[in-house]
N, C-alpha and C. Protein backbone atom coordinates (compact mmCIF):
# COMPACT_ATOMS: atom_id res chain seq x y z
N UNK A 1 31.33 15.12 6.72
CA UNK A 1 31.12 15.41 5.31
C UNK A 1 31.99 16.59 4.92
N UNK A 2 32.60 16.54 3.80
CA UNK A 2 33.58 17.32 3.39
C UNK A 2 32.20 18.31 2.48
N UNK A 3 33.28 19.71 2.05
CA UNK A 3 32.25 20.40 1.37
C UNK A 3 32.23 19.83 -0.32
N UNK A 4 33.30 19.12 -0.48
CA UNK A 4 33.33 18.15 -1.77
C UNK A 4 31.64 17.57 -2.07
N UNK A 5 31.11 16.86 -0.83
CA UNK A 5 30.27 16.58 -0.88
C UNK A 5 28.76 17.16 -1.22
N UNK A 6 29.32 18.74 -1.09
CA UNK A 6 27.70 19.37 -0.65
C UNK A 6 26.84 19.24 -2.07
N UNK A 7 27.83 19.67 -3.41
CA UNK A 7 26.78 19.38 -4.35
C UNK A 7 26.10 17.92 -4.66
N UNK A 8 26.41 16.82 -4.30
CA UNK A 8 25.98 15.63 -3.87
C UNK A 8 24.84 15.72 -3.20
N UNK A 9 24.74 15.78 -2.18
CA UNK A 9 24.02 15.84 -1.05
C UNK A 9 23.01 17.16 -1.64
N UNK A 10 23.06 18.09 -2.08
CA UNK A 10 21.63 18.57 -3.52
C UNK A 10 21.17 17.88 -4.26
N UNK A 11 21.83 17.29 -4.63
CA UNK A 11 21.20 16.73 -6.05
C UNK A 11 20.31 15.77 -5.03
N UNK A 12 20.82 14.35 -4.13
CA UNK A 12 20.06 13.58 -3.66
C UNK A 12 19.17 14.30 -3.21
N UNK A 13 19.17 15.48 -2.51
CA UNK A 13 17.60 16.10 -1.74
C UNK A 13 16.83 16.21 -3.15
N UNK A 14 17.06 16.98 -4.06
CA UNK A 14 16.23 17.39 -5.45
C UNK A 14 15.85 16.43 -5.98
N UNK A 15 16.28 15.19 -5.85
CA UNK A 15 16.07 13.84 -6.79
C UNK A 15 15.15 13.40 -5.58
N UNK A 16 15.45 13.66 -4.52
CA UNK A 16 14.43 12.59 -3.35
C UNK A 16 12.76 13.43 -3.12
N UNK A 17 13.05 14.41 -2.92
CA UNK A 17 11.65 15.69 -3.64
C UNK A 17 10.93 15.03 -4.65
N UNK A 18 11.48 14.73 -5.70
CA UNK A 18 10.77 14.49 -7.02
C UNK A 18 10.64 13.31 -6.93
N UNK A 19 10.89 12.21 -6.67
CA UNK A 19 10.69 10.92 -6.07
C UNK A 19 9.49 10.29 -5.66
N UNK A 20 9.88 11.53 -3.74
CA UNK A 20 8.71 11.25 -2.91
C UNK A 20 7.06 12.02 -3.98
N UNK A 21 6.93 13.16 -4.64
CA UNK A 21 6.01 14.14 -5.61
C UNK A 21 5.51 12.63 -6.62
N UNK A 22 6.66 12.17 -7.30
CA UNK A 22 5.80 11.30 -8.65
C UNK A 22 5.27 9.87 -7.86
N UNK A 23 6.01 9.42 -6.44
CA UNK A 23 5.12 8.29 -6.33
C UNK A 23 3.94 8.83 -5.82
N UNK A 24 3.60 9.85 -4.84
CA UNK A 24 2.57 10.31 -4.37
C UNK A 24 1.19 10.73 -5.47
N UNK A 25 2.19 10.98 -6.74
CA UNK A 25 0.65 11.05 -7.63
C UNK A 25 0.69 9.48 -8.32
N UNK A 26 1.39 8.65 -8.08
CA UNK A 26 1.48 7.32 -8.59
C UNK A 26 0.55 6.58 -7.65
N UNK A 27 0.68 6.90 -6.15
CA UNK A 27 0.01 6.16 -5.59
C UNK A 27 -1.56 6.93 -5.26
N UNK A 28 -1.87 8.03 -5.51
CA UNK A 28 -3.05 8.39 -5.99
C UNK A 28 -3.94 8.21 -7.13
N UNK A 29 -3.12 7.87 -8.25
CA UNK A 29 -3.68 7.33 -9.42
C UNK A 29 -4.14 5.37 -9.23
N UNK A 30 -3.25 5.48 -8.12
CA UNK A 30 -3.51 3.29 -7.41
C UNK A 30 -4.46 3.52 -7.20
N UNK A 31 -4.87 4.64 -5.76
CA UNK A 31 -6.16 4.57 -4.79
C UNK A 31 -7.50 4.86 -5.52
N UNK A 32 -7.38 5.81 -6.30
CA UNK A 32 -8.65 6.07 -7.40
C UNK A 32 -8.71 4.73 -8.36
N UNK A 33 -7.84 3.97 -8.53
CA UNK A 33 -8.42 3.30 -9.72
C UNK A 33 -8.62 1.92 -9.68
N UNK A 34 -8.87 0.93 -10.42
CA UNK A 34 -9.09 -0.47 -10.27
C UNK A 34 -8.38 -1.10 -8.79
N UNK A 35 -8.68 -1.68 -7.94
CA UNK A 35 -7.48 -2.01 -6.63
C UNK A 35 -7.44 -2.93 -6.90
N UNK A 36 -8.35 -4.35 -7.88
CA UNK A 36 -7.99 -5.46 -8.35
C UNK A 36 -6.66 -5.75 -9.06
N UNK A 37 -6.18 -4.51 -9.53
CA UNK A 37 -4.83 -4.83 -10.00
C UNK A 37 -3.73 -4.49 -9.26
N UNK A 38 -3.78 -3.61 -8.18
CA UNK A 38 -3.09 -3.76 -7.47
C UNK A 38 -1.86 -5.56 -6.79
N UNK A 39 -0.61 -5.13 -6.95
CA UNK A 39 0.20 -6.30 -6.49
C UNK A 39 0.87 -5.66 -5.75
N UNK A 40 0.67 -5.63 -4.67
CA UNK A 40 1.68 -5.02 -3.02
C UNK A 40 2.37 -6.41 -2.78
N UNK A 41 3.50 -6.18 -1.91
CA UNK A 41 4.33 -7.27 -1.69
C UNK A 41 6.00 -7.03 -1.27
N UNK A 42 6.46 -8.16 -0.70
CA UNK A 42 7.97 -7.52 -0.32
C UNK A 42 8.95 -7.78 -1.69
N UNK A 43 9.37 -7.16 -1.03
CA UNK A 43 11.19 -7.12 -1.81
C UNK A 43 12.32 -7.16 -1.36
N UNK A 44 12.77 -7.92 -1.46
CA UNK A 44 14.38 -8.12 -0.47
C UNK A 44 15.29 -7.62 -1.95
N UNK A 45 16.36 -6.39 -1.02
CA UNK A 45 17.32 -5.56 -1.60
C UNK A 45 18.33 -5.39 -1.54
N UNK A 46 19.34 -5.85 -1.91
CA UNK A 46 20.44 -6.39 -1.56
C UNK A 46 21.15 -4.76 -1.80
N UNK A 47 21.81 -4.27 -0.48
CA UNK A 47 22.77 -3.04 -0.17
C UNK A 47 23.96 -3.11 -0.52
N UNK A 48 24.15 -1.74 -1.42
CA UNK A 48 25.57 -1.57 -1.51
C UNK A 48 26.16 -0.65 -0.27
N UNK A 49 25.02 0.04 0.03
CA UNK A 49 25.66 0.82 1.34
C UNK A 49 25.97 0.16 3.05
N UNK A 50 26.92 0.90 2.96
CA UNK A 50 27.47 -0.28 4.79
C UNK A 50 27.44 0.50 5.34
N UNK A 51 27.73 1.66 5.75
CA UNK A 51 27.65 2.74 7.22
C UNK A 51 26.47 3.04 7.59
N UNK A 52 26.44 3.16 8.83
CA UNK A 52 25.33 3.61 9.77
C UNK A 52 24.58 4.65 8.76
N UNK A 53 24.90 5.48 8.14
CA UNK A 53 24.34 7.04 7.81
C UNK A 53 23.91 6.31 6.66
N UNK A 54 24.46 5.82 5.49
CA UNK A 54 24.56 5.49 4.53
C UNK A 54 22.89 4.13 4.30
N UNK A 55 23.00 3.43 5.37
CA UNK A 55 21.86 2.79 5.41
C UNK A 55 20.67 3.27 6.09
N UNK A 56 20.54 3.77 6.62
CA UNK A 56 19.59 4.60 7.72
C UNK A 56 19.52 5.71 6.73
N UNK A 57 20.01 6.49 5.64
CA UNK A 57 19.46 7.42 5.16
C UNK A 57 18.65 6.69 4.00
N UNK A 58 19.09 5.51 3.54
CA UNK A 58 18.14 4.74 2.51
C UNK A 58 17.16 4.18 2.99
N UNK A 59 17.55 3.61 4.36
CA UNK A 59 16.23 2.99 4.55
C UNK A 59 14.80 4.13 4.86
N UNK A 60 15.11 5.10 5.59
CA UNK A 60 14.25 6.58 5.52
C UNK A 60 13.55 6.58 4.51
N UNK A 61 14.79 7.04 3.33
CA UNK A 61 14.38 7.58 1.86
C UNK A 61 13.03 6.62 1.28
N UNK A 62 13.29 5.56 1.76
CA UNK A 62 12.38 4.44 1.07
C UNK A 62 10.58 4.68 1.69
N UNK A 63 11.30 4.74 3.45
CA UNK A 63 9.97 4.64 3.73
C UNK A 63 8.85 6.00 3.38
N UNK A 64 10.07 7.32 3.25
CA UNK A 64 9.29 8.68 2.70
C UNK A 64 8.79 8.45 1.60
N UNK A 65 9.18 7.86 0.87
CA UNK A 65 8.50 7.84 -0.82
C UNK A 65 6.91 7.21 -0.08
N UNK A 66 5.78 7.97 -0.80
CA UNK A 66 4.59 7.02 -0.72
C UNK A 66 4.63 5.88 -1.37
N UNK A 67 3.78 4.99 -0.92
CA UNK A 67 3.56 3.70 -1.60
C UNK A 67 4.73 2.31 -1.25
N UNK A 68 5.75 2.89 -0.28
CA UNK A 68 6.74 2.23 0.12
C UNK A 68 7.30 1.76 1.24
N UNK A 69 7.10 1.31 1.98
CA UNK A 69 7.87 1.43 3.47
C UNK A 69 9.21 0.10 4.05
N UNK A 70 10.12 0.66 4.64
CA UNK A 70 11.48 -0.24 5.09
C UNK A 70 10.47 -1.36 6.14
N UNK A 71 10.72 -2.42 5.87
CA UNK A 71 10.16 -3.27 6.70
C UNK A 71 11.54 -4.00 7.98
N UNK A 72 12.40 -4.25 7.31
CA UNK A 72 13.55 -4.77 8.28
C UNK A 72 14.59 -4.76 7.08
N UNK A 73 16.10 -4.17 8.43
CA UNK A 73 17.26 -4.13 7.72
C UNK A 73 18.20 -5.43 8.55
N UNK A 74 18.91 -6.18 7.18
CA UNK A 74 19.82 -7.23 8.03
C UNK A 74 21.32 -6.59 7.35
N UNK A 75 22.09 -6.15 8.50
CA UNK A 75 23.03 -5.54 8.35
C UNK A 75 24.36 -6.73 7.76
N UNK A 76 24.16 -7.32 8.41
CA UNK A 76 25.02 -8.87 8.24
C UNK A 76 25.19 -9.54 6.78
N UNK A 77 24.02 -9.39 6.09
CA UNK A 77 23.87 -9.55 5.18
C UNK A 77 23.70 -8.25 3.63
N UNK A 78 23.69 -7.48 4.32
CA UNK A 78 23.89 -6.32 3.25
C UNK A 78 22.46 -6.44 2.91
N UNK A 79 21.26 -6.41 3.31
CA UNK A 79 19.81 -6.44 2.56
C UNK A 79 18.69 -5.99 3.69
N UNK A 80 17.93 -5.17 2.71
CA UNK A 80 16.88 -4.18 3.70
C UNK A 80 16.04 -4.85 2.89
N UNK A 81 14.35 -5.17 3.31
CA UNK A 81 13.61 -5.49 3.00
C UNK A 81 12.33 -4.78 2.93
N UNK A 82 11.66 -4.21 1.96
CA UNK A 82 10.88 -3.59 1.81
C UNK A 82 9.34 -3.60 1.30
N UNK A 83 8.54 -3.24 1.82
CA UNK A 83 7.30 -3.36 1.01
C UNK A 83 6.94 -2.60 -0.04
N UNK A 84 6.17 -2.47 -1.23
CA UNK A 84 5.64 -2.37 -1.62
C UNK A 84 4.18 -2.07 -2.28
N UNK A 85 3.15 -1.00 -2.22
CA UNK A 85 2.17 -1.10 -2.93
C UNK A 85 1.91 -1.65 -4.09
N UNK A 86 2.82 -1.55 -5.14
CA UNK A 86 2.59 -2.18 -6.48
C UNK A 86 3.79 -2.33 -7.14
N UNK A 87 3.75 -4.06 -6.42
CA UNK A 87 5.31 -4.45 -7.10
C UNK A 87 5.30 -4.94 -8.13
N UNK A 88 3.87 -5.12 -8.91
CA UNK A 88 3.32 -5.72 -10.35
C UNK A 88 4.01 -7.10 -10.27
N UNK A 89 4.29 -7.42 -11.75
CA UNK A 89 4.88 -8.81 -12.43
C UNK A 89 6.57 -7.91 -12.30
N UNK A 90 7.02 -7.49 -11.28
CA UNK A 90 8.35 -6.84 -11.57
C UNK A 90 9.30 -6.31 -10.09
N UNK A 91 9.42 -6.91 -9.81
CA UNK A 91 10.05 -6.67 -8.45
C UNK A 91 11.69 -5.87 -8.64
N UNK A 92 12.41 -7.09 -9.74
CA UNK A 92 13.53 -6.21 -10.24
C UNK A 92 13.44 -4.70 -11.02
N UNK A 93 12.41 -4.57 -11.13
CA UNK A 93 12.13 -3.30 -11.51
C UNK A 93 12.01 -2.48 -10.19
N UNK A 94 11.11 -2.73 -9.01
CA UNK A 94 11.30 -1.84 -8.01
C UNK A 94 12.47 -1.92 -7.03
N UNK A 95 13.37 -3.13 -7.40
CA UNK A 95 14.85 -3.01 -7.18
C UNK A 95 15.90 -2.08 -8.17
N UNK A 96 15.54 -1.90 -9.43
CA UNK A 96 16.76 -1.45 -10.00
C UNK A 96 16.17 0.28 -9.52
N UNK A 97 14.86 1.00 -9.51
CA UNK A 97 14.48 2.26 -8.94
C UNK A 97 14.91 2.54 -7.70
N UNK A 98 15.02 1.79 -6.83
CA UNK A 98 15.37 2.15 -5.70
C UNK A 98 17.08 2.43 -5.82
N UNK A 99 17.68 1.22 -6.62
CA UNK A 99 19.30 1.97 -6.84
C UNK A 99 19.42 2.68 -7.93
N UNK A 100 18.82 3.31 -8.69
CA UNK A 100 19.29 4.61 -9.77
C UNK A 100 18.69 5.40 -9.06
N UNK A 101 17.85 5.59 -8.16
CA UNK A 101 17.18 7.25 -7.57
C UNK A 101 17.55 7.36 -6.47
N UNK A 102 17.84 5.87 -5.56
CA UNK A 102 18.63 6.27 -4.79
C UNK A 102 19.36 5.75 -3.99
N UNK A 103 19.61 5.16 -3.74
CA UNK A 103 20.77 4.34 -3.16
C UNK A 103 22.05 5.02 -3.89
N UNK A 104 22.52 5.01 -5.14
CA UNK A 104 23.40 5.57 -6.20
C UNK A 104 23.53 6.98 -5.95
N UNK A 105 22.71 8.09 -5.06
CA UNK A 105 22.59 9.19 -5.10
C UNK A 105 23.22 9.25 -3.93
N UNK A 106 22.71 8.58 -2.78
CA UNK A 106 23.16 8.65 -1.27
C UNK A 106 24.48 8.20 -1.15
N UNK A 107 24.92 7.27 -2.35
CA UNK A 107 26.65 6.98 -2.47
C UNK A 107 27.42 7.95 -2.63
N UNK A 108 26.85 8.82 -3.74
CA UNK A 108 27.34 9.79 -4.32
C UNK A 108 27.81 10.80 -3.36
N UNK A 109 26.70 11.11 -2.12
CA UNK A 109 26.97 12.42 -1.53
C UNK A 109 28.09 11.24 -0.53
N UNK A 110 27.83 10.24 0.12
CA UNK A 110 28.50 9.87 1.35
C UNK A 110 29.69 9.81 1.13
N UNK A 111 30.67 9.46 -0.10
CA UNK A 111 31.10 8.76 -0.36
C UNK A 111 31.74 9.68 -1.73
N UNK A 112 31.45 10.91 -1.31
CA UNK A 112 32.15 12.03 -2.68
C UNK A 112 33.78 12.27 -1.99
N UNK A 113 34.38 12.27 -0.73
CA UNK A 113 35.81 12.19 -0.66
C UNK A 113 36.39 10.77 -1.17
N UNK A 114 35.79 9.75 -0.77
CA UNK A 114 36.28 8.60 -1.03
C UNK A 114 36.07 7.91 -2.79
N UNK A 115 35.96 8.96 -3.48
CA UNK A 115 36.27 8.49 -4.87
C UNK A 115 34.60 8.14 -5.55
N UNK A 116 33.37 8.08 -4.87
CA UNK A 116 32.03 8.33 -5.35
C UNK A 116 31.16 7.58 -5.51
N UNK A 117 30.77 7.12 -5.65
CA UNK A 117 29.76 6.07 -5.21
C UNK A 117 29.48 4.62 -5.98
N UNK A 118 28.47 4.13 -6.51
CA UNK A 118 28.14 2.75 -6.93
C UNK A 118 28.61 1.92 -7.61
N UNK A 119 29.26 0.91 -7.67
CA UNK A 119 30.12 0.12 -8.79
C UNK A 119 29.57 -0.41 -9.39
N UNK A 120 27.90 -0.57 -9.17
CA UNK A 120 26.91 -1.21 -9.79
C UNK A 120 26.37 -0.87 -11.39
C-alpha cells in the first residue's frame, strides 16, 4: 500500500465503525420487536473485487457488521454469498449496501495507486 492510499483506508475504517454501530442498533431494534416479520435469508453478490486482500477484507467486513455473516466465497466466479437477518421483500437492496458502504470503500483504499476504485 502506497501512502496515496492511507486517506482511503480512513475513511473505509470510519465508514466500517459506523456500519458495524447502525446495524448493531438495527439488529437490536429486530431482537426486541415483532420476529414474525423478520425475513433472514441468503444473498448471492456478485464481486467487483479480485485480490486476495481485496476479497477477504469484504468478506470480514460483512461478517463484522451484526446481523450479517459471509457464508461462502466462489472466487471463479466473482460472488460471495451471504446471509442475512432481514433481507425483507429486498435483497437488491442488501446488495446495493453492501457496495456503496463497502465494497466501493475497500476499492477505494486497495486500489488508490491504480486509478481508484468501482466502475459500478
Amino acid at each position: 500500500m502506497s501512502l496515496r492510499g492511507l486517506p482511503a483506508l480512513l475513511r473505509y475504517v470510519v465508514i466500517l465503525a459506523r456500519e458495524v454501530v447502525l446495524a448493531s442498533i438495527g439488529v437490536t431494534r429486530l431482537v426486541f420487536g415483532p420476529t414474525d416479520k423478520l425475513r433472514s435469508g441468503f444473498v448471492a453478490y456478485p464481486m467487483e473485487a479480485e485480490t486476495d486482500l481485496e476479497v477477504t477484507t469484504l468478506a470480514n467486513s460483512i461478517t463484522l457488521t451484526p446481523g450479517t455473516i459471509t457464508v461462502h466465497v466462489e472466487p471463479a466466479e466473482n460472488l460471495l454469498i451471504m446471509h442475512a437477518i432481514d433481507v425483507g421483500d429486498d435483497p437488491e437492496g442488501v446488495r446495493e449496501s453492501t457496495r456503496s458502504a463497502l465494497e466501493s470503500n475497500i476499492l477505494r483504499w486497495t486500489r488508490a495507486g491504480r486509478g481508484g476504485g468501482s466502475a459500478r
